[in-house]
C-alpha atoms as a PDB file:
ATOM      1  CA  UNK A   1      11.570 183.435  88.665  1.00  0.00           C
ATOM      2  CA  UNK A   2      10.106 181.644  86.038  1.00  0.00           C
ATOM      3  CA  UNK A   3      11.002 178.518  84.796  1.00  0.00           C
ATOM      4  CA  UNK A   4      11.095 177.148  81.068  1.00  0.00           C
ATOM      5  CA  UNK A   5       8.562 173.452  80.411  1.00  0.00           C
ATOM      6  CA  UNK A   6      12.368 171.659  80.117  1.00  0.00           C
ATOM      7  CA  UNK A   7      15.564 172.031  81.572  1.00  0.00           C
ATOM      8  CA  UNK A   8      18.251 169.361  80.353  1.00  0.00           C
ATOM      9  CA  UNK A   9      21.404 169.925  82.416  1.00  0.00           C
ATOM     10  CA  UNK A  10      24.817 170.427  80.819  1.00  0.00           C
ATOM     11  CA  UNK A  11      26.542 168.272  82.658  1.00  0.00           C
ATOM     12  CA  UNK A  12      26.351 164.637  82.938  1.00  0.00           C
ATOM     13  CA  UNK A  13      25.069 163.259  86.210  1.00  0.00           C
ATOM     14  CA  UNK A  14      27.510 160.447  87.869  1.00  0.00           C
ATOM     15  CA  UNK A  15      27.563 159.112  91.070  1.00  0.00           C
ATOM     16  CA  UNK A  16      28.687 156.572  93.058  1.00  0.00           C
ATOM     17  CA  UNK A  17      25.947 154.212  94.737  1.00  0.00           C
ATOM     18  CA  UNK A  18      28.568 152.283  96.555  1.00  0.00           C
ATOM     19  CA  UNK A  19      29.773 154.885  98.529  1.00  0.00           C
ATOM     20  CA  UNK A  20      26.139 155.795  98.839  1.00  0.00           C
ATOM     21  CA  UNK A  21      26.051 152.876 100.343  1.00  0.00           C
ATOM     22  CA  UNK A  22      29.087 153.209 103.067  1.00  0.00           C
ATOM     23  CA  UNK A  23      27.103 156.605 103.573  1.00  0.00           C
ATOM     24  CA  UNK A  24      24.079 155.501 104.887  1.00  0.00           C
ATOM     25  CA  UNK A  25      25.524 152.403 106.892  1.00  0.00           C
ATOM     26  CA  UNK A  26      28.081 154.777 108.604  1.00  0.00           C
ATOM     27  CA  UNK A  27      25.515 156.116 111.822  1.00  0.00           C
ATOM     28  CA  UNK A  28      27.518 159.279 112.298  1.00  0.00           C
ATOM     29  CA  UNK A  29      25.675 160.489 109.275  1.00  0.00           C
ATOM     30  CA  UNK A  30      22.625 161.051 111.369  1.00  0.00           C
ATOM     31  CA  UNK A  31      20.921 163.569 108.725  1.00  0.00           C
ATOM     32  CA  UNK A  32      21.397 161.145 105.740  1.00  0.00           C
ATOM     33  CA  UNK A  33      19.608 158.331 107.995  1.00  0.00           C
ATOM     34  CA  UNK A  34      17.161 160.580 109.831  1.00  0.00           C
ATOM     35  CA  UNK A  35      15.736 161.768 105.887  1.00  0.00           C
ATOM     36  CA  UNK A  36      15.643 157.416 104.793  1.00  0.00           C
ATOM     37  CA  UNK A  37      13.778 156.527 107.959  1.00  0.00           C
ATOM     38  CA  UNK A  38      11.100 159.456 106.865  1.00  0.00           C
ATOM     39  CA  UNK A  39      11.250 158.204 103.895  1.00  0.00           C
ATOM     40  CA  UNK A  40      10.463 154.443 104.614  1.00  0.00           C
ATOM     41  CA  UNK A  41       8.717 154.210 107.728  1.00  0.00           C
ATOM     42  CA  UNK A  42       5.405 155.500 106.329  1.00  0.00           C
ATOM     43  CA  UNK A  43       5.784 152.255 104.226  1.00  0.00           C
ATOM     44  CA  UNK A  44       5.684 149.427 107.354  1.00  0.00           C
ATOM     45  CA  UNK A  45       1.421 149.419 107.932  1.00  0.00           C
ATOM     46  CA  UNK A  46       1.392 148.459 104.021  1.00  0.00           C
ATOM     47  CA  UNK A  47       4.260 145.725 104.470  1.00  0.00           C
ATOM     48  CA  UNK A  48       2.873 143.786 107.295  1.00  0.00           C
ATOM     49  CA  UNK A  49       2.337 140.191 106.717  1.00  0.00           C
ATOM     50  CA  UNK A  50       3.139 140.658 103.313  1.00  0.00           C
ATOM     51  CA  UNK A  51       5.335 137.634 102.040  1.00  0.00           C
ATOM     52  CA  UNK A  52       6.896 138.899  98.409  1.00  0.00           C
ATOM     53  CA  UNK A  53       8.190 142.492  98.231  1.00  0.00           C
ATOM     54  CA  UNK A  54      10.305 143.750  95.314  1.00  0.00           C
ATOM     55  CA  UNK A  55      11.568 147.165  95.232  1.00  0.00           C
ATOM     56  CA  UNK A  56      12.546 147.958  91.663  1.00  0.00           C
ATOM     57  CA  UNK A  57      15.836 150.467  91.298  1.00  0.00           C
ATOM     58  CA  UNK A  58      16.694 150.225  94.506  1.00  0.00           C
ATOM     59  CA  UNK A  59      20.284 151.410  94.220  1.00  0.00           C
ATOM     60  CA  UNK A  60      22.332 151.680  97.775  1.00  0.00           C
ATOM     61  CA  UNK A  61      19.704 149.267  99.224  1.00  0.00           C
ATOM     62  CA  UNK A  62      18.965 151.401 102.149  1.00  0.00           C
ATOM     63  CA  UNK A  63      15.377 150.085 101.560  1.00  0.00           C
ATOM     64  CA  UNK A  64      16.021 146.889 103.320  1.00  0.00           C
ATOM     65  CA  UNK A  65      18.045 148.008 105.813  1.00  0.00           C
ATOM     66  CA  UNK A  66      16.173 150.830 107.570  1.00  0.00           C
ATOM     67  CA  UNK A  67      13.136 148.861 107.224  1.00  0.00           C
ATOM     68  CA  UNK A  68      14.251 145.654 108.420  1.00  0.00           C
ATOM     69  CA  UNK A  69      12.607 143.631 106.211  1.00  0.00           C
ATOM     70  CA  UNK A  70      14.179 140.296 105.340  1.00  0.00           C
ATOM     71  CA  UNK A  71      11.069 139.959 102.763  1.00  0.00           C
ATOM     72  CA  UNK A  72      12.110 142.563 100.551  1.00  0.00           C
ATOM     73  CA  UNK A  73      14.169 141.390  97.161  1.00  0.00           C
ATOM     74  CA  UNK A  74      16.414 144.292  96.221  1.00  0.00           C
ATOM     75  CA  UNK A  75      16.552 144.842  92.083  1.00  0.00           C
ATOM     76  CA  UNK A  76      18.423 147.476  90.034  1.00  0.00           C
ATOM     77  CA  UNK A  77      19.476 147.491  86.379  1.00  0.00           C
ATOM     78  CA  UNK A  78      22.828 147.415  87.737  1.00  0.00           C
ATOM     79  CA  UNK A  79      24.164 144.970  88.791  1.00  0.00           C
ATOM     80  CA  UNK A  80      25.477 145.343  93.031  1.00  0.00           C
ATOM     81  CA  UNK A  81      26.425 142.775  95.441  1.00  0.00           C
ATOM     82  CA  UNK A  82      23.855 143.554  97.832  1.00  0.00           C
ATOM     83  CA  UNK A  83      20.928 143.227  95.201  1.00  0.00           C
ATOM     84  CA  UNK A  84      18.604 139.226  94.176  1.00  0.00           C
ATOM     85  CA  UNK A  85      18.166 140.184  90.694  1.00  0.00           C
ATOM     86  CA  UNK A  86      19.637 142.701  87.664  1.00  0.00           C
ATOM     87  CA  UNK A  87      16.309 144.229  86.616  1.00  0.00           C
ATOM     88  CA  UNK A  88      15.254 146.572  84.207  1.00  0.00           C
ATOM     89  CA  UNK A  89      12.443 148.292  85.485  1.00  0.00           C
ATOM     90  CA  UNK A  90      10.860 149.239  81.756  1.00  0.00           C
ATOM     91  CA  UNK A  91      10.724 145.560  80.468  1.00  0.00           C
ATOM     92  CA  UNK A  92      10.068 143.898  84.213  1.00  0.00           C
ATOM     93  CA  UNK A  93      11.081 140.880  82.968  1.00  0.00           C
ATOM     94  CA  UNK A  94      10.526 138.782  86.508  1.00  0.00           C
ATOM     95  CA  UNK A  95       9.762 135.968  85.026  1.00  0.00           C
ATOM     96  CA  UNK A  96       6.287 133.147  85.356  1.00  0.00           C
ATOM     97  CA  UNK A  97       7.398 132.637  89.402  1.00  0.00           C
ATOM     98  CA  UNK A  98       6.114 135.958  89.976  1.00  0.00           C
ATOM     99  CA  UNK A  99       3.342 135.915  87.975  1.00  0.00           C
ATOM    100  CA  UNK A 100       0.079 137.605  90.187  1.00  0.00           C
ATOM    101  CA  UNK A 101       2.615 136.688  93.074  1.00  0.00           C
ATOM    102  CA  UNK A 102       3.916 139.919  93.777  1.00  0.00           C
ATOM    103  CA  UNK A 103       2.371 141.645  97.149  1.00  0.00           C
ATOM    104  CA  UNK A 104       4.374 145.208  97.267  1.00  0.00           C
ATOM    105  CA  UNK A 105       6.320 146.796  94.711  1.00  0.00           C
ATOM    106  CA  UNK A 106       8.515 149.754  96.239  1.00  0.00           C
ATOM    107  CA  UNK A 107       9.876 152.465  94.438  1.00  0.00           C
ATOM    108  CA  UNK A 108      11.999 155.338  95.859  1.00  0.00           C
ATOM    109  CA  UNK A 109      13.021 158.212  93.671  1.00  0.00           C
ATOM    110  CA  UNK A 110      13.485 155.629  90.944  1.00  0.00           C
ATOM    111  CA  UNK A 111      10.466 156.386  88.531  1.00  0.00           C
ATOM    112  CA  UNK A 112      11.520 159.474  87.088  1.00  0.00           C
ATOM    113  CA  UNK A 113      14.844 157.531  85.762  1.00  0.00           C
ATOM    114  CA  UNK A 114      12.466 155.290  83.933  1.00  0.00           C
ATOM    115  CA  UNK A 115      12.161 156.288  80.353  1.00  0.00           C
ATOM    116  CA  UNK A 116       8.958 154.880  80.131  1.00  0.00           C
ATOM    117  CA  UNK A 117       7.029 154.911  83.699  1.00  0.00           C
ATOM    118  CA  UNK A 118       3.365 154.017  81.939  1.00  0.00           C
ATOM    119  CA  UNK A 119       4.500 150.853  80.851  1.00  0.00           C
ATOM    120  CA  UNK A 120       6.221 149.845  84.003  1.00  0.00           C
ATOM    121  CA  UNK A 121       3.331 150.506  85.694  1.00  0.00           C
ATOM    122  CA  UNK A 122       0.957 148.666  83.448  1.00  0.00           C
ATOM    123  CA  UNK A 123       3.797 145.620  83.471  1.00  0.00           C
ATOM    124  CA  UNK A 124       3.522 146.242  87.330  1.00  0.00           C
ATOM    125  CA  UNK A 125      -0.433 145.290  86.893  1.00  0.00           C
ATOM    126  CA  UNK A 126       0.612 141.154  85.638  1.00  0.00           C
ATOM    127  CA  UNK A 127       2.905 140.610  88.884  1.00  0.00           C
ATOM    128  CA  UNK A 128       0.844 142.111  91.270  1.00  0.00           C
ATOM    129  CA  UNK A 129      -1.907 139.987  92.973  1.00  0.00           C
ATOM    130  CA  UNK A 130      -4.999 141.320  93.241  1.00  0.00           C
ATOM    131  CA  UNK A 131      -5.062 143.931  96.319  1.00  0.00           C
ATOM    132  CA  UNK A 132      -1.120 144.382  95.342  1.00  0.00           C
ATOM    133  CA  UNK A 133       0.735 147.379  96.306  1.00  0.00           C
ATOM    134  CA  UNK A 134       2.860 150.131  95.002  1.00  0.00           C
ATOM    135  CA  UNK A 135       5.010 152.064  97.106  1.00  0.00           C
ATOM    136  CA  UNK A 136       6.492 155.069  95.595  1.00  0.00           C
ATOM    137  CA  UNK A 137       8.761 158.161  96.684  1.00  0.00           C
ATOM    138  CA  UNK A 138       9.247 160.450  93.939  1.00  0.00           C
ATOM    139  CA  UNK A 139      10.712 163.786  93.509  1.00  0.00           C
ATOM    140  CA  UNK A 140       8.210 166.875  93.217  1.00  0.00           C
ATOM    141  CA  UNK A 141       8.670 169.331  90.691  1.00  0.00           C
ATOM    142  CA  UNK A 142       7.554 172.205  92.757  1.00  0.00           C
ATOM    143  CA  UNK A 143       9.480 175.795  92.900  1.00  0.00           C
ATOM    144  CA  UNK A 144      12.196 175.344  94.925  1.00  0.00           C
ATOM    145  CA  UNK A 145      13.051 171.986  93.145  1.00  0.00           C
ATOM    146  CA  UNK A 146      13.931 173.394  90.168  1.00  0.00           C
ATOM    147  CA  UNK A 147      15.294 176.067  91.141  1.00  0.00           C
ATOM    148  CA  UNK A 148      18.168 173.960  92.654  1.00  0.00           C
ATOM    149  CA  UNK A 149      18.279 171.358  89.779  1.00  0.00           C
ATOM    150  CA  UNK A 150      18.366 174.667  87.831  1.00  0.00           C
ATOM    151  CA  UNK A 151      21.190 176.114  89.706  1.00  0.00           C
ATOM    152  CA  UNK A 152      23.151 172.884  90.428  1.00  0.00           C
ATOM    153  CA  UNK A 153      22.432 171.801  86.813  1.00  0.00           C
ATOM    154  CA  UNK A 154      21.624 168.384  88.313  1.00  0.00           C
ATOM    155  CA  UNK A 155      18.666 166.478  86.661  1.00  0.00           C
ATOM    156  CA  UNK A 156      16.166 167.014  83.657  1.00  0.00           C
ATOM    157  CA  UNK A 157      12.445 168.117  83.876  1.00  0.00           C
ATOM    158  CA  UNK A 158      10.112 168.258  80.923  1.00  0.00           C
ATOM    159  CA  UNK A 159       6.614 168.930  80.730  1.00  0.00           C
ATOM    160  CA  UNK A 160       6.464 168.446  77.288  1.00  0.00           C
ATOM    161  CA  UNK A 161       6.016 164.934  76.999  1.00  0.00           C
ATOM    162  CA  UNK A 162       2.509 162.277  77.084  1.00  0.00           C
ATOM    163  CA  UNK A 163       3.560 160.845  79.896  1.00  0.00           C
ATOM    164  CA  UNK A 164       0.422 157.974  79.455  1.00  0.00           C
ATOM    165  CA  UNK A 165       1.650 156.495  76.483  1.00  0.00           C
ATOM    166  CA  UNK A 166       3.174 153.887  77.332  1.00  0.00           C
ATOM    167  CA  UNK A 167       4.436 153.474  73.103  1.00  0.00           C
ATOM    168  CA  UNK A 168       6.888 156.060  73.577  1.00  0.00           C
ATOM    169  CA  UNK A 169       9.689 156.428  76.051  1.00  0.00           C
ATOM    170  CA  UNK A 170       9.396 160.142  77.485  1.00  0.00           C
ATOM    171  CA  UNK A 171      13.280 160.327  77.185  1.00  0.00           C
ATOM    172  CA  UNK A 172      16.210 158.826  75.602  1.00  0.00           C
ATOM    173  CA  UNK A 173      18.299 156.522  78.198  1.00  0.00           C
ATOM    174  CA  UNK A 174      21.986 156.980  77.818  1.00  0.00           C
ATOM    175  CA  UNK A 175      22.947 156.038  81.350  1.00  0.00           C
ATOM    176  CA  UNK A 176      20.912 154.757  84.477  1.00  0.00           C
ATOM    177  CA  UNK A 177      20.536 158.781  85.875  1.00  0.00           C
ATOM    178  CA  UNK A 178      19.054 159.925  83.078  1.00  0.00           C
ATOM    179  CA  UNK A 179      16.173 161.323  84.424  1.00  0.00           C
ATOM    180  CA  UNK A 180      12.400 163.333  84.334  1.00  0.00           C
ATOM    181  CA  UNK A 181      11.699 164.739  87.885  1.00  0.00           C
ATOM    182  CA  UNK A 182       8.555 165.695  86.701  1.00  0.00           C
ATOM    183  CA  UNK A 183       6.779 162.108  86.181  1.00  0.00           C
ATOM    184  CA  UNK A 184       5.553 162.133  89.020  1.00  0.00           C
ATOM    185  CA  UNK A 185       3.686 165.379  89.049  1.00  0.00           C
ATOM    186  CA  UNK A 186       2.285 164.368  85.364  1.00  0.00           C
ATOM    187  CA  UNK A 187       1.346 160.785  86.390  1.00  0.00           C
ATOM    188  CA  UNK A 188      -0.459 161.979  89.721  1.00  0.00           C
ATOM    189  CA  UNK A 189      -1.127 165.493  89.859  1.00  0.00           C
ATOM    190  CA  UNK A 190      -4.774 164.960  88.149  1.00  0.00           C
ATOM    191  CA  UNK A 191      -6.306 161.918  90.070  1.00  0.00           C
ATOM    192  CA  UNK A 192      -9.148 161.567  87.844  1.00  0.00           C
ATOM    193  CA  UNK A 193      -6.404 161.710  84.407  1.00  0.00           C
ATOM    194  CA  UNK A 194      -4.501 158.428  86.138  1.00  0.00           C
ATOM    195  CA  UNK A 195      -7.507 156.743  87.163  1.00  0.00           C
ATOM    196  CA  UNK A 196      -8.706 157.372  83.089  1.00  0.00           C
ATOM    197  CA  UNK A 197      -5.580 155.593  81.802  1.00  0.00           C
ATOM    198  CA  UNK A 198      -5.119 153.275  84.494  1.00  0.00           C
ATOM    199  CA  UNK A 199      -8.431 151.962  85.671  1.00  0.00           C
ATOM    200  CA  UNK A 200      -7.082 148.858  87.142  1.00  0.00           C
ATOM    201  CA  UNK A 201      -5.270 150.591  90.263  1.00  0.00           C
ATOM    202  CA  UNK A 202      -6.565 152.680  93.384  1.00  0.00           C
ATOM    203  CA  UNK A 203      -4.643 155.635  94.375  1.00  0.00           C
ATOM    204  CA  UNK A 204      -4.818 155.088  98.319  1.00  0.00           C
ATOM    205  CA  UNK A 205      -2.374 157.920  98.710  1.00  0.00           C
ATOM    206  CA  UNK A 206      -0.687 160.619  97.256  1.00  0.00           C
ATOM    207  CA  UNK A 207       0.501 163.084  99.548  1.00  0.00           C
ATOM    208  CA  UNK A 208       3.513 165.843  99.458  1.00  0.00           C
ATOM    209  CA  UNK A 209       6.500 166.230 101.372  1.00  0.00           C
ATOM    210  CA  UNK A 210      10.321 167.131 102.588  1.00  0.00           C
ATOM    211  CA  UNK A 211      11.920 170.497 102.092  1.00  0.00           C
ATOM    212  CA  UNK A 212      14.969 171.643 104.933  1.00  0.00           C
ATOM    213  CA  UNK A 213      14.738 167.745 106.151  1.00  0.00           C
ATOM    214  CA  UNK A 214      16.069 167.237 102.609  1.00  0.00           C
ATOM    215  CA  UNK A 215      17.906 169.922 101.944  1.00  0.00           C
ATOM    216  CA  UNK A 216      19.745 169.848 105.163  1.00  0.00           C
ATOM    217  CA  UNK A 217      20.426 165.699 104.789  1.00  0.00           C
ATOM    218  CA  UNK A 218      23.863 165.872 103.221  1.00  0.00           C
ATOM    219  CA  UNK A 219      22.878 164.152 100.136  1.00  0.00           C
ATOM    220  CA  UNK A 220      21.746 160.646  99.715  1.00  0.00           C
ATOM    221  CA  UNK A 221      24.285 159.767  96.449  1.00  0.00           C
ATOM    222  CA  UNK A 222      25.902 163.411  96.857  1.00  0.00           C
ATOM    223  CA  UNK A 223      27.752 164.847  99.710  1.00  0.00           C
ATOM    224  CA  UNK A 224      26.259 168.121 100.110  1.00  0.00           C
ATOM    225  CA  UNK A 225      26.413 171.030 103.021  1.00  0.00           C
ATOM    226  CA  UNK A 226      25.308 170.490 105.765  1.00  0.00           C
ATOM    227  CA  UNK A 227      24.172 171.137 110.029  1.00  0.00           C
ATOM    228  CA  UNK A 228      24.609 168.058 111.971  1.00  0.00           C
ATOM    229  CA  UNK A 229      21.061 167.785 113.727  1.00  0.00           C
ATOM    230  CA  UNK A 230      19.939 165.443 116.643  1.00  0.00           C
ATOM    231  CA  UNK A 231      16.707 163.821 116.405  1.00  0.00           C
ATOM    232  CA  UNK A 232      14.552 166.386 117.802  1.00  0.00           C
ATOM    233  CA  UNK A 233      15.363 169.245 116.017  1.00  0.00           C
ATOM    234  CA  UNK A 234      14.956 166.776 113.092  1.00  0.00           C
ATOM    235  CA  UNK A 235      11.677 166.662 113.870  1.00  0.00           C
ATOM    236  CA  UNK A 236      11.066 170.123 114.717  1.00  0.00           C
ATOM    237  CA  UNK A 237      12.215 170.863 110.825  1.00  0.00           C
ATOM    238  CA  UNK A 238      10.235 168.047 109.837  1.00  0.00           C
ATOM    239  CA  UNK A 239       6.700 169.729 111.071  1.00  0.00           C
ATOM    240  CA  UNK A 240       7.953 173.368 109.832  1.00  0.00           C
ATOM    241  CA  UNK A 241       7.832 171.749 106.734  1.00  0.00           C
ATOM    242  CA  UNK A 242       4.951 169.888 106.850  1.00  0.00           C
ATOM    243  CA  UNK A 243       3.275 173.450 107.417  1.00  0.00           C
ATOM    244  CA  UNK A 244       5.246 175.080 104.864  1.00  0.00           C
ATOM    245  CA  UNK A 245       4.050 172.271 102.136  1.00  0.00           C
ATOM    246  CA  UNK A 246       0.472 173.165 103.562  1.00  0.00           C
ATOM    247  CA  UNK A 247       0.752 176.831 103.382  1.00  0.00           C
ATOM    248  CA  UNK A 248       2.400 176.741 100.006  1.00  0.00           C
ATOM    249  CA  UNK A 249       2.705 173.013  97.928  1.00  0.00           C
ATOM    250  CA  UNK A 250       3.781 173.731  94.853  1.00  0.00           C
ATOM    251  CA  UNK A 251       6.511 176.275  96.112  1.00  0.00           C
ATOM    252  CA  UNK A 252       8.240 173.776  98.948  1.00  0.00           C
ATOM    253  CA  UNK A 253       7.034 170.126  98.768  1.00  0.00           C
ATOM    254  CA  UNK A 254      10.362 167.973  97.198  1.00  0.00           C
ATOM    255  CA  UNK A 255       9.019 164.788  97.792  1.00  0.00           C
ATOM    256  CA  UNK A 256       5.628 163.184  96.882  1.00  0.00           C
ATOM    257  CA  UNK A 257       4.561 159.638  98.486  1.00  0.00           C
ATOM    258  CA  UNK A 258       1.949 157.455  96.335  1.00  0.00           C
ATOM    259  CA  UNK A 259       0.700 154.115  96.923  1.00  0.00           C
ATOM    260  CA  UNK A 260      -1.281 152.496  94.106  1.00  0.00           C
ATOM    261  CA  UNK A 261      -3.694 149.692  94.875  1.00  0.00           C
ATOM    262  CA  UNK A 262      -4.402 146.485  92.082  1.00  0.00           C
ATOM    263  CA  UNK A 263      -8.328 146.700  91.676  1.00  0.00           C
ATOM    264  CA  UNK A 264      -8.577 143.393  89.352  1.00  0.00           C
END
């Protein structure tokens, strides 16, 4: 199966991140918390001793919670209970406090929504201090990842777009899941391309992961089918797929981890 360079769904994408929430925070759903620990526990060697961490649309706040991190501010361009500050992650407006304060930015599967994920990066660059992180999960664009967005006619790809300048949003935001799953393929597929346009940052790591751990989760801000698993068979599936992503990346991988390092 071959699939086009853009795929806008038909349907409007609308879910609710407060029972998200309840989700996540309710332990019988052991898949749900089983995939949010893989996805955040990588991130604790990069968060010790580290004094100012903002995660930037951070949605059910699950962040803070499975990592335990009383450090980390919670923002969103909505506006929650559980968040420190309405944000917009395209104009970052965090204001002089922050100013080459920042130590760790975090963002899970929140870049693609971005209409403009160049300039949030570069705006990234005047909070960060120098040695400042970036965290980020992001979805992968490989095979099986649009085939279900495809199917499901869930969220938008496009491969059409210059995705480094940072003039033009890549997409026109009509709601908060408006969406390109592919940034993160275009922004850090070619090393040596990001490095080009953004010379002031590192990549430490950029790495591929998830399929069945993900698949079989339940949904993080969808209830989806699923087998209840204990913790070793998640783990079982978790190194069948690490061999499937090895075997065969851009057919399996659904998840890609990056963490971006402030050179000056």
């Amino acid at each position: 199966m071959i699939f086009p360079k853009e795929f806008y769904p038909k349907r409007i994408k609308n879910c609710s991140i407060h029972k998200s929430r309840k989700k996540f925070k309710n332990k019988r759903n052991k898949n749900t918390i089983f995939l949010l620990e893989e996805r955040f526990f990588w991130m604790k060697k990069y968060l010790k001793q580290k004094k100012i961490i903002i995660e930037l649309g951070c949605g059910n706040g699950a962040c803070k919670d499975i990592l335990n991190n009383k450090n980390i501010i919670l923002t969103d361009i909505q506006k929650y209970p559980w968040i420190s500050k309405k944000i917009d992650m395209t104009k970052l407006n965090l204001g002089k406090k922050y100013f080459k304060k920042v130590d760790v930015f975090i963002i899970n599967h929140a870049l693609h929504h971005c209409p403009n994920p160049s300039k949030s990066l570069k705006k990234m660059l005047t909070y960060l201090k120098k040695d400042g992180l970036v965290l980020i999960n992001e979805p992968e664009t490989s095979f099986f990842l649009k085939f279900f967005q495809y199917i499901l006619d869930d969220e938008s790809w496009s491969y059409k777009v210059n995705i480094f300048n940072s003039k033009n949003n890549i997409f026109k935001s009509n709601s908060p899941w408006d969406s390109n799953t592919a940034v993160a393929q275009l922004l850090f597929r070619d090393e040596k391309k990001f490095n080009y346009f953004f010379p002031n940052f590192s990549i430490l790591k950029n790495d591929l992961s998830e399929f069945s751990i993900f698949l079989n989760s339940g949904g993080i801000v969808q209830d989806t089918f699923h087998i209840p698993v204990n913790k070793l068979i998640f783990n079982f599936m978790n190194l069948l797929d690490k061999l499937l992503i090895w075997l065969m990346p851009s057919v399996f991988a659904l998840n890609r981890r990056i963490v971006l390092k402030k050179n000056k």
